[in-house]
N, C-alpha and C. Protein backbone atom coordinates (compact mmCIF):
# COMPACT_ATOMS: atom_id res chain seq x y z
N UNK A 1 0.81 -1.19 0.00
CA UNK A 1 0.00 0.00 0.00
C UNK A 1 0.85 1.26 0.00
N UNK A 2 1.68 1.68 0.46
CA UNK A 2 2.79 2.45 0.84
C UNK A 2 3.42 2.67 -0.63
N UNK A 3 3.89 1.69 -1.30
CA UNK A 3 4.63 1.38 -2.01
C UNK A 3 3.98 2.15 -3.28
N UNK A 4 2.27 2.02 -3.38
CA UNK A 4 1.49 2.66 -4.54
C UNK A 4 1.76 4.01 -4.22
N UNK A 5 1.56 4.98 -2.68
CA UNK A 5 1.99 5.73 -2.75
C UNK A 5 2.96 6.92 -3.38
N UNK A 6 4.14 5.86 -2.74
CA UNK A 6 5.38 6.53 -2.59
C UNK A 6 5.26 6.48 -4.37
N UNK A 7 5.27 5.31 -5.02
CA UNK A 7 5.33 5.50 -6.64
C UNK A 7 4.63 6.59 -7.60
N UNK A 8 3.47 6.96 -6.29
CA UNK A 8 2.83 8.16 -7.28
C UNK A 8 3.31 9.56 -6.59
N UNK A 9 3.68 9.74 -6.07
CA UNK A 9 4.91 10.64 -5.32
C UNK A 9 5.68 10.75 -6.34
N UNK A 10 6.50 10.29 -6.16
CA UNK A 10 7.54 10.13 -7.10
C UNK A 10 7.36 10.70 -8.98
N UNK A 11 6.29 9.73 -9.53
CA UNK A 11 5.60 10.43 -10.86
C UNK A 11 5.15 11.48 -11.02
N UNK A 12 4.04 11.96 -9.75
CA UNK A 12 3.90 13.55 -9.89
C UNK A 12 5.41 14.35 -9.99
N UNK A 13 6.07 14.12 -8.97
CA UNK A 13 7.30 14.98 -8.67
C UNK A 13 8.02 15.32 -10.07
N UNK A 14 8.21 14.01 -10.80
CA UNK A 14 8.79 13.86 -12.12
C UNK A 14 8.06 14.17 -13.11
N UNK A 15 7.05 14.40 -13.43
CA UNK A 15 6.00 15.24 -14.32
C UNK A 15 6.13 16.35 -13.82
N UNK A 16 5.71 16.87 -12.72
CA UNK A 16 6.04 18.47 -12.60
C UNK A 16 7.74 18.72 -12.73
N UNK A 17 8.40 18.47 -12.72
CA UNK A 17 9.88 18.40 -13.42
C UNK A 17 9.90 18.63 -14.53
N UNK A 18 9.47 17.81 -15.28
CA UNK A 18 9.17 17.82 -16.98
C UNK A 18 8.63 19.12 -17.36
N UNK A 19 7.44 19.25 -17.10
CA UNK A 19 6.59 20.26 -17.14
C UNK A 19 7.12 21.80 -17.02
N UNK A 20 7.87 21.44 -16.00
CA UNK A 20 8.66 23.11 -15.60
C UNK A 20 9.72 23.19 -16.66
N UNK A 21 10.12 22.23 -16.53
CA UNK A 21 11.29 22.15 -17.82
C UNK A 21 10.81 23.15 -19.32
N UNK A 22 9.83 22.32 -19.59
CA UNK A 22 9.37 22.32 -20.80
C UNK A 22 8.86 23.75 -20.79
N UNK A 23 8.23 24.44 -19.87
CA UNK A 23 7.72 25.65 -20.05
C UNK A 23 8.83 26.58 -19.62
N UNK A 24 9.96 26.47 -18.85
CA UNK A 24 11.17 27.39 -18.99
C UNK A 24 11.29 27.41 -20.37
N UNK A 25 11.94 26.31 -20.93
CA UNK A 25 12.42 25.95 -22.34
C UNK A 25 11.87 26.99 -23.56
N UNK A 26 10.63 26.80 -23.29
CA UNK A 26 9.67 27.34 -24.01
C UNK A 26 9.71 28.71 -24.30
N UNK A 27 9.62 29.51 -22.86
CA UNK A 27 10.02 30.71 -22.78
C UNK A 27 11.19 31.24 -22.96
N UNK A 28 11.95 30.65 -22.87
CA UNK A 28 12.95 31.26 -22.68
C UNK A 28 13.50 31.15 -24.25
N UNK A 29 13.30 30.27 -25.10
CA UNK A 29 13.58 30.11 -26.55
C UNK A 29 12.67 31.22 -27.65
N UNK A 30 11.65 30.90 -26.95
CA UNK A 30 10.77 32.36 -27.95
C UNK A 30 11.31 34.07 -27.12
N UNK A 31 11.99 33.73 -26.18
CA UNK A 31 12.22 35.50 -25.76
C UNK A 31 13.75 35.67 -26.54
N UNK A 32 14.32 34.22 -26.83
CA UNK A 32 15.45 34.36 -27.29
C UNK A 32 15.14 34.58 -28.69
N UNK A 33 14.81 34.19 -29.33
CA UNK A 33 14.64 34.39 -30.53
C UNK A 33 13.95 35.70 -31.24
N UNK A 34 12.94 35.98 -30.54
CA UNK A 34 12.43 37.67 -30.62
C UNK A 34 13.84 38.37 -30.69
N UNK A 35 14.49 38.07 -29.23
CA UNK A 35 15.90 38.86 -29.08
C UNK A 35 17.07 39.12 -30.33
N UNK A 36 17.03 37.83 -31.14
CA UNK A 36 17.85 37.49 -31.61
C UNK A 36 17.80 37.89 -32.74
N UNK A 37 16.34 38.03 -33.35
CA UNK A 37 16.10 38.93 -34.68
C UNK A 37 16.14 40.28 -34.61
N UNK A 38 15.63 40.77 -33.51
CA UNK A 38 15.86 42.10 -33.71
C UNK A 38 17.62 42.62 -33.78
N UNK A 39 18.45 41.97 -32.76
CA UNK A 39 20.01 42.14 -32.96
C UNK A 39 20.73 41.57 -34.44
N UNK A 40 19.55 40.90 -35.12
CA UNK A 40 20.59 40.29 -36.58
C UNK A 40 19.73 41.73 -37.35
N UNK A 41 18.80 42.63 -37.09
CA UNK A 41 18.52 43.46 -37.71
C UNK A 41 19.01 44.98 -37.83
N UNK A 42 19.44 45.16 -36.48
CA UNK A 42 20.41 46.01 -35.99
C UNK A 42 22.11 45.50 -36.68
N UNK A 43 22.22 44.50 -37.03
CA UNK A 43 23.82 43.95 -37.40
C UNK A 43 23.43 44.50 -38.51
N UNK A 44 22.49 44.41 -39.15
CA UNK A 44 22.29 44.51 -41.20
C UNK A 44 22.19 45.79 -41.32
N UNK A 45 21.81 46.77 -40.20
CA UNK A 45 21.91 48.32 -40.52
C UNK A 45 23.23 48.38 -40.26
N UNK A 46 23.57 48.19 -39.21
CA UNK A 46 24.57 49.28 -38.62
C UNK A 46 25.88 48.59 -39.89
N UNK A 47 25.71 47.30 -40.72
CA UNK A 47 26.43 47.08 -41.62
C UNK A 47 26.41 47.77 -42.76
N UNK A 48 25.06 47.85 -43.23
CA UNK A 48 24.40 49.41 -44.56
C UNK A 48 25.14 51.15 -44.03
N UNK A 49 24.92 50.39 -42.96
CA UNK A 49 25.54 52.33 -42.53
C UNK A 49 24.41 52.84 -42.53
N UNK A 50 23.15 52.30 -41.98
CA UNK A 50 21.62 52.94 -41.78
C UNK A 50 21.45 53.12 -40.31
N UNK A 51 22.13 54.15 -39.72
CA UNK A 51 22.28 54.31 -38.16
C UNK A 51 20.78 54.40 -37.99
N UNK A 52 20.06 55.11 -38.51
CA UNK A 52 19.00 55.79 -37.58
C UNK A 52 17.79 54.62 -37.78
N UNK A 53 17.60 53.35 -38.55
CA UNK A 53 17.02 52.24 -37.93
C UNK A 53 18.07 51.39 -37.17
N UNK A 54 19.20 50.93 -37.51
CA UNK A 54 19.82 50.69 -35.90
C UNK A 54 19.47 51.06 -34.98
N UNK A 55 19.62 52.12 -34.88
CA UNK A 55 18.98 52.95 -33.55
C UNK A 55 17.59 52.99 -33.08
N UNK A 56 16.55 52.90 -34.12
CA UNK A 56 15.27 52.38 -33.95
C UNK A 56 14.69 50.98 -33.16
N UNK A 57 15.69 49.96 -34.27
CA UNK A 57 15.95 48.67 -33.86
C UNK A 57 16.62 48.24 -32.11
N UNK A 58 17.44 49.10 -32.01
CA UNK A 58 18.10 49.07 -30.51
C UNK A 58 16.97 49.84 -29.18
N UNK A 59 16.25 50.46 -29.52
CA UNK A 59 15.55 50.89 -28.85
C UNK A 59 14.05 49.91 -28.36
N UNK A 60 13.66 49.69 -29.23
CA UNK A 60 12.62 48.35 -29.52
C UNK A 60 13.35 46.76 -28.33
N UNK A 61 14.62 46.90 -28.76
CA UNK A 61 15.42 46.24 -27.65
C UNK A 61 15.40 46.43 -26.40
N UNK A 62 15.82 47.65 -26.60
CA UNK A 62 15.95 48.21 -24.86
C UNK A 62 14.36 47.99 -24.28
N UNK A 63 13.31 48.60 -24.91
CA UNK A 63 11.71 48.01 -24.34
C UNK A 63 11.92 47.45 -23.84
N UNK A 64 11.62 45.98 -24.43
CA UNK A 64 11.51 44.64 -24.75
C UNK A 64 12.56 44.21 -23.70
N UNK A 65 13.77 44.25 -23.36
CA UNK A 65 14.48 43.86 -22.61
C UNK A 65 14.15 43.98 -21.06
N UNK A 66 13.70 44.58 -20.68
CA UNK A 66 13.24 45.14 -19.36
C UNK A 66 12.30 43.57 -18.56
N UNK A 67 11.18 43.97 -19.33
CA UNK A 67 10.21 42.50 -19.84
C UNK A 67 10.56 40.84 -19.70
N UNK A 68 11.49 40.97 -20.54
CA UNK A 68 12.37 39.63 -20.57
C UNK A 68 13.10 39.50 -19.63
N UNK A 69 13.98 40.47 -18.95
CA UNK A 69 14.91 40.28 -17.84
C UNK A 69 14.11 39.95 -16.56
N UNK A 70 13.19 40.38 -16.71
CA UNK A 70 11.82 40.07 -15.30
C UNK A 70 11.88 39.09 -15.01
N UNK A 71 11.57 38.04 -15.93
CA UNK A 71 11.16 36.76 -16.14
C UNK A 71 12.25 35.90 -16.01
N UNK A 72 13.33 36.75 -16.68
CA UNK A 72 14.75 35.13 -17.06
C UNK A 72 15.26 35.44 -15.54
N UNK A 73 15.36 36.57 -14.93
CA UNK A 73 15.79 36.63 -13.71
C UNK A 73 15.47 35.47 -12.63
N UNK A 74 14.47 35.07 -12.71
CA UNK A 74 13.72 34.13 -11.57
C UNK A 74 14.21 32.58 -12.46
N UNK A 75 14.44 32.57 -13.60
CA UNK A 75 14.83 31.60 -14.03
C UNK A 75 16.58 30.92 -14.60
N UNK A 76 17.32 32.14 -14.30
CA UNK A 76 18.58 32.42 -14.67
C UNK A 76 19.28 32.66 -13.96
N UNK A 77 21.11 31.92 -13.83
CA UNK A 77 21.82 32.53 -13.08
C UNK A 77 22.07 34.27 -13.35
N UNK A 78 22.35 34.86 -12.35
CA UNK A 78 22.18 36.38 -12.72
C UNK A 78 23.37 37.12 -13.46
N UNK A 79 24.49 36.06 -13.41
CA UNK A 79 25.98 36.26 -14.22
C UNK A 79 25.47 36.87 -15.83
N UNK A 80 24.41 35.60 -16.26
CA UNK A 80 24.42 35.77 -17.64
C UNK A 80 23.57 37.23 -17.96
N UNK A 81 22.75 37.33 -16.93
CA UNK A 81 21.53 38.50 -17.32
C UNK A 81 22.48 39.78 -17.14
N UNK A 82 23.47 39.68 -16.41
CA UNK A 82 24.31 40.91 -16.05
C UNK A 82 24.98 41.16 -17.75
N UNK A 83 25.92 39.91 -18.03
CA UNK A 83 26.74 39.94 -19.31
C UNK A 83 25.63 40.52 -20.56
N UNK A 84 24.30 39.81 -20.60
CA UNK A 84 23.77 40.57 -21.32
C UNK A 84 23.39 42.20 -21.31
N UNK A 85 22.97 42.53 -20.27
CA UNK A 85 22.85 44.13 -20.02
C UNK A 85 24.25 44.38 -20.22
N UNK A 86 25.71 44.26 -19.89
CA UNK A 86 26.52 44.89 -19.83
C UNK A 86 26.83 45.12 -21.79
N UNK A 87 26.55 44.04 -22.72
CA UNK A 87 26.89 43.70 -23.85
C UNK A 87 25.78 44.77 -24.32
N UNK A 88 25.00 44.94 -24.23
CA UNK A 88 23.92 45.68 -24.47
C UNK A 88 23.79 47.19 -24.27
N UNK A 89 24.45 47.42 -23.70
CA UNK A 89 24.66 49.18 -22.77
C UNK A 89 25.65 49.59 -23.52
N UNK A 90 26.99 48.46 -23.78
CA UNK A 90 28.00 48.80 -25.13
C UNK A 90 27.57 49.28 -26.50
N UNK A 91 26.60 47.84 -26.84
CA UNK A 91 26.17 48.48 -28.33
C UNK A 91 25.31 49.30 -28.62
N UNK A 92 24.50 50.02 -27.37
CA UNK A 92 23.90 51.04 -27.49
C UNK A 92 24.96 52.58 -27.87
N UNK A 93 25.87 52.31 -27.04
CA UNK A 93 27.19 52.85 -27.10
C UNK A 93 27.83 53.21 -28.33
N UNK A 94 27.95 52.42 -28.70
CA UNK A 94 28.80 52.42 -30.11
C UNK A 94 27.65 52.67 -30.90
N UNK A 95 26.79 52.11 -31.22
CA UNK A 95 25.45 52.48 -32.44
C UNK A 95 25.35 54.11 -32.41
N UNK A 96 25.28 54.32 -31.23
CA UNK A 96 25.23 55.78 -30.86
C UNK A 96 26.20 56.86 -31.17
N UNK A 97 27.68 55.99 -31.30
CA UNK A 97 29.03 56.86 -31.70
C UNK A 97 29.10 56.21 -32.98
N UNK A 98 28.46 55.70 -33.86
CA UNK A 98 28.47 55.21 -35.12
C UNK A 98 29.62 54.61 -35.01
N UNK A 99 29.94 53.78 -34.79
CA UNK A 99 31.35 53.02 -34.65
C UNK A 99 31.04 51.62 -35.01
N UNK A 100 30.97 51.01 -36.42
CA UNK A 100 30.67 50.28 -36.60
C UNK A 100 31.53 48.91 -36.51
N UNK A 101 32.71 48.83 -36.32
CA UNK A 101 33.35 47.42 -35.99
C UNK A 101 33.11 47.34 -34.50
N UNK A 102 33.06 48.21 -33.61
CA UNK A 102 32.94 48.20 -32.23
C UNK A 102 31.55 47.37 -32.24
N UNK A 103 30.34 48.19 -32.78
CA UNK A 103 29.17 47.75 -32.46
C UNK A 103 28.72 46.54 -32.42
N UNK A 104 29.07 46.25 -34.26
CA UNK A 104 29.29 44.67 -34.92
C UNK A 104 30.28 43.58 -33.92
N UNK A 105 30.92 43.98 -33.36
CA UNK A 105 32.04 42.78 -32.38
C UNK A 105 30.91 42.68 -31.48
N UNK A 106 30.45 43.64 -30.78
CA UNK A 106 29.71 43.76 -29.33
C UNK A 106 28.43 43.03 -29.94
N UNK A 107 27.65 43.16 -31.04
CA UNK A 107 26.32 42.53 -31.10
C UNK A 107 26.69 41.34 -31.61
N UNK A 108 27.77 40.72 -31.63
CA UNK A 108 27.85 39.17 -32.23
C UNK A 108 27.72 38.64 -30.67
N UNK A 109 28.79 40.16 -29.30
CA UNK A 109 28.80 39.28 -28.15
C UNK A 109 27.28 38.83 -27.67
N UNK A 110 26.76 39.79 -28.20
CA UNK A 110 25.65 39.93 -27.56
C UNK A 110 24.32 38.88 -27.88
N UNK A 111 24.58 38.72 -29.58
CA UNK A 111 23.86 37.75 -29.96
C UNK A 111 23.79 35.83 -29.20
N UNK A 112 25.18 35.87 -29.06
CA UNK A 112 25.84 35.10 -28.66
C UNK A 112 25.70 34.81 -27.31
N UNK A 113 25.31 35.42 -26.06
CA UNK A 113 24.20 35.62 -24.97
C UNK A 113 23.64 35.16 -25.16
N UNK A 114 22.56 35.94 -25.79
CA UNK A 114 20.95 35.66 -25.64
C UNK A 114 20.80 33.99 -26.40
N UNK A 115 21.43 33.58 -27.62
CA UNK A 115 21.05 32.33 -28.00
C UNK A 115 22.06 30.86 -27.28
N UNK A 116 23.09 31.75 -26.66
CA UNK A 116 23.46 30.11 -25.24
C UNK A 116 22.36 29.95 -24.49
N UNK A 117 21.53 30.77 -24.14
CA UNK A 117 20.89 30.81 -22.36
C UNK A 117 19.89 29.60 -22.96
N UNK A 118 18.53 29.61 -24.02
CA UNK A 118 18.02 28.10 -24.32
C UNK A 118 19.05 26.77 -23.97
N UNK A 119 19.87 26.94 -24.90
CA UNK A 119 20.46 25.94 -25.22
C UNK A 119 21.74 25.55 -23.35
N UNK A 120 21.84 26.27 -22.85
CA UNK A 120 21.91 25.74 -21.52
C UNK A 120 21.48 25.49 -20.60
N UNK A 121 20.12 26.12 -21.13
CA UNK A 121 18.90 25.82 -19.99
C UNK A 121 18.34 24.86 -20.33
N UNK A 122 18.23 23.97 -21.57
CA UNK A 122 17.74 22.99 -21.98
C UNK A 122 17.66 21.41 -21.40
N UNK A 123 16.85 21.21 -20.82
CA UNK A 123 16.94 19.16 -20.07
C UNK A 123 17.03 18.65 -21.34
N UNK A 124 18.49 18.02 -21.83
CA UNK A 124 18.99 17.00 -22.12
C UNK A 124 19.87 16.24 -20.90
N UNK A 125 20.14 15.32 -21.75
CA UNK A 125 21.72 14.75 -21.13
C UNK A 125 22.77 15.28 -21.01
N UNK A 126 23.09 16.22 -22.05
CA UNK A 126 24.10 16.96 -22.00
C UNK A 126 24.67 17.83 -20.97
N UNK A 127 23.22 18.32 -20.54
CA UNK A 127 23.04 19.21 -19.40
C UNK A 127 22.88 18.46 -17.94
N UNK A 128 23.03 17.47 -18.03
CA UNK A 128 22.37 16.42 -16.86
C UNK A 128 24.32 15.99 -16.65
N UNK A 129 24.14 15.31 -17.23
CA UNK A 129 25.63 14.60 -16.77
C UNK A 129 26.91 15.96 -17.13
């Protein structure tokens, strides 16, 4: 009798595991990816030499970022959310001083952020062992 218990103990515990998993995952891949187009759109101006949608584009960011940091905060070590704001405050920086190899280095760092955090937050094995 005990034994039926403890086994459904155990299954809930491991379904709500799953579950949380799957809906971090979730979120956190569609905030990345929003993220991630708007910074490959900001790369294609500030590459044209079209500052003033860069700058449009970076702003739409900055919104939007506020939003997202809410959320990944409670779900994220705070190292990475820092590296992103800090990568982010740069290429506002440089977009702003038109400095386009600066900007372009800083939004690859930056791209490069936002699309690890899925992929390390992700339940595989990889991440397990």
């Amino acid at each position: 009798m005990h034994t039926v218990k403890i086994m459904t103990i155990i299954a809930v515990i491991l379904v709500s595991i799953f579950c949380a998993s799957y809906f971090t995952n979730t979120t956190l891949s569609s905030h990345a990816q929003s993220l991630e187009e708007k910074i490959s759109v900001i790369d294609t101006n500030t590459r044209k030499g079209n500052w003033d949608a860069a700058e449009a584009e970076l702003s739409a960011i900055e919104e939007e970022w506020p939003k997202v940091e809410n959320i990944w905060t409670v779900l994220l070590d705070h190292i990475e959310i820092d590296n992103i704001d800090e990568a982010l405050k740069k290429v506002s920086e440089y977009v702003k001083a038109r400095n386009a190899p600066l900007a372009l280095a800083e939004l690859a760092t930056l791209k490069q952020y936002i699309k690890h955090i899925p992929e390390k937050e992700s339940l595989n094995l990889k991440n397990i062992f």
